[in-house]
Protein backbone atom coordinates (compact mmCIF):
# COMPACT_ATOMS: atom_id res chain seq x y z
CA UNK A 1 87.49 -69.81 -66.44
CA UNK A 2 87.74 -69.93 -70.15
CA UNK A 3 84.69 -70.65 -72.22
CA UNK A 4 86.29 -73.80 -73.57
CA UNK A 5 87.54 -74.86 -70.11
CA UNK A 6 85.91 -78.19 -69.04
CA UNK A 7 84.08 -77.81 -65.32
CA UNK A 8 85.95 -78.54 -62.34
CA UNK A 9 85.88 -82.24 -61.23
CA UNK A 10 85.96 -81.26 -57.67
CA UNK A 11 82.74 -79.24 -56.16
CA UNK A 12 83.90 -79.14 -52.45
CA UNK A 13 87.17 -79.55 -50.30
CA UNK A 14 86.42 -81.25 -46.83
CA UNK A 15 88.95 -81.82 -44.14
CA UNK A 16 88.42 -84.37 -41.74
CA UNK A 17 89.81 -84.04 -38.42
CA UNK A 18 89.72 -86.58 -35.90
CA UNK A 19 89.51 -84.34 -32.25
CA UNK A 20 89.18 -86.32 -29.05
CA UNK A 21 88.24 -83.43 -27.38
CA UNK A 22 85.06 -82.99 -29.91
CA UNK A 23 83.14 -80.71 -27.52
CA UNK A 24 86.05 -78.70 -27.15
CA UNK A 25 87.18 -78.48 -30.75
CA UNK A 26 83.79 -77.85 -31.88
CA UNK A 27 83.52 -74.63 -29.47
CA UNK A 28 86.79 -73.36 -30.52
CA UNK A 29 86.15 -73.45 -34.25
CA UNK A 30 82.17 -72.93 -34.36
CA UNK A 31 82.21 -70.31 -31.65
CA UNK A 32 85.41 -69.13 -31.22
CA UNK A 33 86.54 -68.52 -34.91
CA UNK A 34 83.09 -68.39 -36.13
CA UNK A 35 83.07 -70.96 -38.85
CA UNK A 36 78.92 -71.57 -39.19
CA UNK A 37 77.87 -75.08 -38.81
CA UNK A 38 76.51 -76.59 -42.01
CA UNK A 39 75.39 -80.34 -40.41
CA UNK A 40 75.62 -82.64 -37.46
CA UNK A 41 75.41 -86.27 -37.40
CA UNK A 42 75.63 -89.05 -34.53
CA UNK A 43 75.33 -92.67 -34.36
CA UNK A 44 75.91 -95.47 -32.94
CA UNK A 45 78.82 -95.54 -29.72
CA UNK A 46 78.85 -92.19 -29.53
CA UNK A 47 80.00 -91.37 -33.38
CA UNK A 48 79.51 -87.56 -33.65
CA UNK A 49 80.63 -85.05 -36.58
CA UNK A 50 80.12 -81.42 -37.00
CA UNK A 51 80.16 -80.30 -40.57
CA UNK A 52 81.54 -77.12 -40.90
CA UNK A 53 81.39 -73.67 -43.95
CA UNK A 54 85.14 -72.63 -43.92
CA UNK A 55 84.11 -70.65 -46.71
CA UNK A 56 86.27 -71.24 -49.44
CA UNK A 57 88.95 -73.71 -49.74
CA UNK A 58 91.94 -74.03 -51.23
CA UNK A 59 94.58 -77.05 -51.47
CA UNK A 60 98.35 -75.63 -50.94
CA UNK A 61 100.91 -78.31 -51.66
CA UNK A 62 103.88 -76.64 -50.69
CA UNK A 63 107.64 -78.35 -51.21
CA UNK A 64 109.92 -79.14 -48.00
CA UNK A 65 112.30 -75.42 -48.90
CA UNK A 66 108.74 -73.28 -48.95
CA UNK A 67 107.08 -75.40 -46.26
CA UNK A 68 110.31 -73.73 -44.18
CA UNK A 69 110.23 -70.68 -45.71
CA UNK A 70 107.12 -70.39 -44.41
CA UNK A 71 107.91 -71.04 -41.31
CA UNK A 72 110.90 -69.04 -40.81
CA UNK A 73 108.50 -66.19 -42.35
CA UNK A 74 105.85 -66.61 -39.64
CA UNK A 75 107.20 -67.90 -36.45
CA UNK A 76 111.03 -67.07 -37.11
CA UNK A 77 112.05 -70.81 -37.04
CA UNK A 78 110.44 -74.91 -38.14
CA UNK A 79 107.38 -75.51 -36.41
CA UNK A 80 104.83 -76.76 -38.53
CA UNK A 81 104.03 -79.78 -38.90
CA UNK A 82 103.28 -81.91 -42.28
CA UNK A 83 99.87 -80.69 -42.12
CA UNK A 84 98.54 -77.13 -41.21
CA UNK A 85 95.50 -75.27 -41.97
CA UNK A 86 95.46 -71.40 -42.56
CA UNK A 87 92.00 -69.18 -42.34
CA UNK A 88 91.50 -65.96 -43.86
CA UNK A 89 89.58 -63.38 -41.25
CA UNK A 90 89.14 -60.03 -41.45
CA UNK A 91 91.08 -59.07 -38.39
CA UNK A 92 94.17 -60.87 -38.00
CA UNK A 93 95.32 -59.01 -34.18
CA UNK A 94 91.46 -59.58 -33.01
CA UNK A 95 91.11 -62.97 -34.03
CA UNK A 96 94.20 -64.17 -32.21
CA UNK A 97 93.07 -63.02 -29.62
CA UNK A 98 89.63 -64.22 -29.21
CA UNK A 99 91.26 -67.86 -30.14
CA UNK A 100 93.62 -68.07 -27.18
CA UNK A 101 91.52 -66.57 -24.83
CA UNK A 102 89.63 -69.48 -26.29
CA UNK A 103 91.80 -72.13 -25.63
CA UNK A 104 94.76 -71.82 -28.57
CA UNK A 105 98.20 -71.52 -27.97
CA UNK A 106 100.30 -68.81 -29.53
CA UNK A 107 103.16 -70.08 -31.57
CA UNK A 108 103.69 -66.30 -32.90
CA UNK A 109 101.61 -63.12 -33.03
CA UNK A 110 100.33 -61.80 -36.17
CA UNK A 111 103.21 -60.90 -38.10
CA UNK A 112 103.50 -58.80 -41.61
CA UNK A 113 104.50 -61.22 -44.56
CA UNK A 114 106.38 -60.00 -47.27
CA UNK A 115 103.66 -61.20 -49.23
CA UNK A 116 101.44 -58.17 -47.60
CA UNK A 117 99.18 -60.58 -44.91
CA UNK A 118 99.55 -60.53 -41.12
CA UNK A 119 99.92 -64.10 -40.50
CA UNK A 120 99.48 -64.97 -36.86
CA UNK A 121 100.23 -69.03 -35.80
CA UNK A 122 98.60 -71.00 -33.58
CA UNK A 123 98.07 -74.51 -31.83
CA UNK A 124 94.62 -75.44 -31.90
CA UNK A 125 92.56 -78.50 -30.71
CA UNK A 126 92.46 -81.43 -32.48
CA UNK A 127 95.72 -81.59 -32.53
CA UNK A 128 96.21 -78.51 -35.18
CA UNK A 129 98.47 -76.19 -36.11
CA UNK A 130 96.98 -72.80 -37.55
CA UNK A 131 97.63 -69.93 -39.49
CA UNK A 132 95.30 -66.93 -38.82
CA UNK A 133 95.81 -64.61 -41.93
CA UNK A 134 94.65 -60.87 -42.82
CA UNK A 135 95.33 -59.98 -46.33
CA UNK A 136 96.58 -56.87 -46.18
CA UNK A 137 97.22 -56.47 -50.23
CA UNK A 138 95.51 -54.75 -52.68
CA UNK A 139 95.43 -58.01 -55.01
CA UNK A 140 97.36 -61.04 -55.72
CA UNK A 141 101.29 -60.58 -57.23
CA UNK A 142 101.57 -63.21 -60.07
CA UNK A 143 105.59 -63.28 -58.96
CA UNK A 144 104.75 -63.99 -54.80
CA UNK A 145 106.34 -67.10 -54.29
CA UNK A 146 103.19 -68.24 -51.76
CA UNK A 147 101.14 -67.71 -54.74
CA UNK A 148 97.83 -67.06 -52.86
CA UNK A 149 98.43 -65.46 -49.58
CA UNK A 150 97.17 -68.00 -46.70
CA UNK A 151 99.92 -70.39 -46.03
């Protein structure tokens, strides 16, 4: 950031996902994918939340003609829905893995992007469609039309 650059307004990115299946969701991303858990809360009726570290976060907005692009990258044809959410792991074949023995479904096995990642897709709990990525890159090409790599 540029000396003369004012400081970002925004000092965190939280996603909220509703999962009726708490229990289960919490297993699959806490244990199963390993994101550390930062907090729990309950209250009253049985409210529960588990705060979780995803690390960090990026917002994506993506236009209908990439959103497919994407897609047709990935799985080979539309499939996502308006909302997805892509994580970044270290071992893209591993990870899949470990998440549907878990309890995900495979949309597509890891796959190599032109954009250098292996992007595997997934149906999660809660409700949630996933992209399991492994950067495979050296660094990120101003002129890749994903611009960061994830989604």
């Amino acid at each position: 950031m540029a000396a003369d650059s004012p400081a970002p307004v925004v000092r965190q990115l939280r996603l909220v996902v509703e999962a009726a299946d708490h229990d289960a969701a919490v297993a699959f991303f806490r244990d199963a994918l390993g994101m550390p858990e930062e907090a729990a809360f309950s209250g009253d009726g049985d409210a529960r939340v588990v705060i979780l570290d995803a690390g960090r976060a990026t917002l994506e907005i993506a236009n209908p003609a990439q959103k497919r692009m994407i897609d047709e990258v990935e799985v080979g044809r539309q499939v996502a829905p308006r909302i997805r959410v892509a994580f970044e792991v270290d071992d893209a074949e591993a990870t899949t893995t470990r998440l549907v023995a878990a309890g995900a479904s495979e949309v597509a096995p890891p796959t190599r992007t032109p954009w250098q990642s292996l992007n595997s897709r997934l149906d999660a709990p809660a409700d949630l469609q996933i992209t399991i990525f492994q950067e495979l890159g050296t660094g990120v090409d101003d002129d890749d039309p994903r611009h960061d790599g994830d989604v």
